[in-house]
C-alpha atoms as a PDB file:
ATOM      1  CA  UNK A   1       8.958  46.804  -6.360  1.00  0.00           C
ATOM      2  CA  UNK A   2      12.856  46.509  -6.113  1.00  0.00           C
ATOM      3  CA  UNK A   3      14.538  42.784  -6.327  1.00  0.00           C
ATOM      4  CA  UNK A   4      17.796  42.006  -5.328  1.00  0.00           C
ATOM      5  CA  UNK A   5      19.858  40.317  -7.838  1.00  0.00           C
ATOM      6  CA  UNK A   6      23.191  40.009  -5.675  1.00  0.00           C
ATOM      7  CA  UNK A   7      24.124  41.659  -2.358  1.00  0.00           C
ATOM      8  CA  UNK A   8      23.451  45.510  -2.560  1.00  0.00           C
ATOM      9  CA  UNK A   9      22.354  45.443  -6.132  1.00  0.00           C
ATOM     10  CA  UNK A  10      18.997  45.719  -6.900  1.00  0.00           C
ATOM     11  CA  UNK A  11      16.615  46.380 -10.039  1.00  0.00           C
ATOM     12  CA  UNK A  12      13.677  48.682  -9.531  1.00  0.00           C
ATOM     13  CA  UNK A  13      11.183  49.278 -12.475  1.00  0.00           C
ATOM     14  CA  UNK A  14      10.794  53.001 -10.595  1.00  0.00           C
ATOM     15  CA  UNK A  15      14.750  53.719 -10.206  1.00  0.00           C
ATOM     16  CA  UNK A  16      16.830  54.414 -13.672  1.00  0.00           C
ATOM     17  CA  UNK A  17      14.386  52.472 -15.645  1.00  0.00           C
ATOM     18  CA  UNK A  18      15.078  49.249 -14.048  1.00  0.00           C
ATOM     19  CA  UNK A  19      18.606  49.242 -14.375  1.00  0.00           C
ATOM     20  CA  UNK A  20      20.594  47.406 -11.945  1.00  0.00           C
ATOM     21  CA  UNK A  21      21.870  49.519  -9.047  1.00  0.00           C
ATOM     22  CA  UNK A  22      23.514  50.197  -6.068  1.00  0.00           C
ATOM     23  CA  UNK A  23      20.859  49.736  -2.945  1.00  0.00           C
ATOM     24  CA  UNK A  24      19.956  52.758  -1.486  1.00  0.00           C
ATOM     25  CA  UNK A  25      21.005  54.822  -3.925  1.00  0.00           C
ATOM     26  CA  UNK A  26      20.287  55.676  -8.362  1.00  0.00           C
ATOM     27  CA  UNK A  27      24.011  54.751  -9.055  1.00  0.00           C
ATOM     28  CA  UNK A  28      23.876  52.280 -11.757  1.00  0.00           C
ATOM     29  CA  UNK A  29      26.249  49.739 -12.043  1.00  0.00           C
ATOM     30  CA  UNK A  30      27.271  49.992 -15.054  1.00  0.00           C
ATOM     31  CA  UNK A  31      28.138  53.401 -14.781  1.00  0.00           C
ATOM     32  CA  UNK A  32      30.524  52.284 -11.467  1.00  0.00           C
ATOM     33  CA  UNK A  33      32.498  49.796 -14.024  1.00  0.00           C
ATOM     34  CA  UNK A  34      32.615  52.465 -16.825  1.00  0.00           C
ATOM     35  CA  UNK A  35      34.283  54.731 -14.190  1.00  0.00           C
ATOM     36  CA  UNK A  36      36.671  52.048 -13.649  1.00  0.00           C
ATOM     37  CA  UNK A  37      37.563  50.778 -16.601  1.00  0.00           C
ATOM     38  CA  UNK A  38      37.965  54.634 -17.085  1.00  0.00           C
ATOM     39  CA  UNK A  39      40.910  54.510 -14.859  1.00  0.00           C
ATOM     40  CA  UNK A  40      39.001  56.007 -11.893  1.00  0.00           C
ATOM     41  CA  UNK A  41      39.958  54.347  -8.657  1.00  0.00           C
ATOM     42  CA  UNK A  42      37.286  52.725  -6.232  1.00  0.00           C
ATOM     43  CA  UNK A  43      38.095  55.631  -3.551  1.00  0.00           C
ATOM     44  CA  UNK A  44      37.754  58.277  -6.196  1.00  0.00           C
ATOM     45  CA  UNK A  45      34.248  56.723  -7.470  1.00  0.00           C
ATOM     46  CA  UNK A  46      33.230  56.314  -3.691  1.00  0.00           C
ATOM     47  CA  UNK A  47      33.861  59.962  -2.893  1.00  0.00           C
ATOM     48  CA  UNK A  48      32.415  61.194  -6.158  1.00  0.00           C
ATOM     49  CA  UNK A  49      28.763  59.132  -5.432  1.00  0.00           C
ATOM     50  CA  UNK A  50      28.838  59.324  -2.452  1.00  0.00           C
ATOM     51  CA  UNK A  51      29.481  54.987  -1.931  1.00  0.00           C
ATOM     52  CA  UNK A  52      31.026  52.563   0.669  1.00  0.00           C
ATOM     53  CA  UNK A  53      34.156  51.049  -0.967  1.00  0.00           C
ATOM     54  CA  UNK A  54      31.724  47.618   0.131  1.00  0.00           C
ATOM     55  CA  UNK A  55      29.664  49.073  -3.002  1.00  0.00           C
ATOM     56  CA  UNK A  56      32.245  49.007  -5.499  1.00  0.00           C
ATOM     57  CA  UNK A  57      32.987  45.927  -4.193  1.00  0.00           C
ATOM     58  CA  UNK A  58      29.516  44.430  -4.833  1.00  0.00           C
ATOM     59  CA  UNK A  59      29.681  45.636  -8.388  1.00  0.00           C
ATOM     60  CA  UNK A  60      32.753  43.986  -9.520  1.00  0.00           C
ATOM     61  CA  UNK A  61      31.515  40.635  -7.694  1.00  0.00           C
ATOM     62  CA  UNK A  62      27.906  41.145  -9.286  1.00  0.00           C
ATOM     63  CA  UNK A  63      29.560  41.780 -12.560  1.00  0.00           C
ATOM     64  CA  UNK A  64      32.146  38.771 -12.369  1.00  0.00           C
ATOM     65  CA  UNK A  65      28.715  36.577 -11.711  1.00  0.00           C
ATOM     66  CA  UNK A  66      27.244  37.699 -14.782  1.00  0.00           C
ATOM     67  CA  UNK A  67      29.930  37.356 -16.961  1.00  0.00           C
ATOM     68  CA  UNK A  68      30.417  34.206 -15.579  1.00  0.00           C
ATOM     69  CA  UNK A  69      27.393  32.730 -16.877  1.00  0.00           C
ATOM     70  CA  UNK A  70      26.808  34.460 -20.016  1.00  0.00           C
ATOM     71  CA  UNK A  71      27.481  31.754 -22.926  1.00  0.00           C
ATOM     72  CA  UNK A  72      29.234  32.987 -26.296  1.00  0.00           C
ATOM     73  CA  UNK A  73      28.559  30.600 -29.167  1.00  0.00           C
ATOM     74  CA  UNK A  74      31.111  31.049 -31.990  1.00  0.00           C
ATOM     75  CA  UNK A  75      29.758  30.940 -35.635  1.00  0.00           C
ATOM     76  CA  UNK A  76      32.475  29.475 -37.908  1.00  0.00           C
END
């Protein structure tokens, strides 16, 4: 049973081992931010997975909202 965590990403227990991905598709997001960080460009990475430039999209806004509430305690 798949469950949307943001706008077309979704986590399915049956789809890349319940990695968070792309709706619709086995793209995994992490894999789309790799590619980026890679120096891929969003076009490039839509062509190559066959994606709307809307999915990169809802990647980088997925992963901004993660990082956004992930809490780093410092140990001194």
């Amino acid at each position: 049973m798949a469950v949307q965590l943001a706008p077309r990403i979704i986590v399915d227990p049956a789809i890349r081992f319940g990695r968070p991905v792309i709706q619709g598709t086995r793209v995994p997001v992490d894999l789309v931010l790799a590619k980026l960080a890679a120096g891929m460009t969003a076009n490039q990475i839509a062509e190559d997975y066959d994606l709307g430039l809307e999915d990169i999209q809802a990647v980088l806004a997925y992963a901004a909202c993660t990082l956004a509430e992930e809490e780093v305690r410092l140990a001194a």
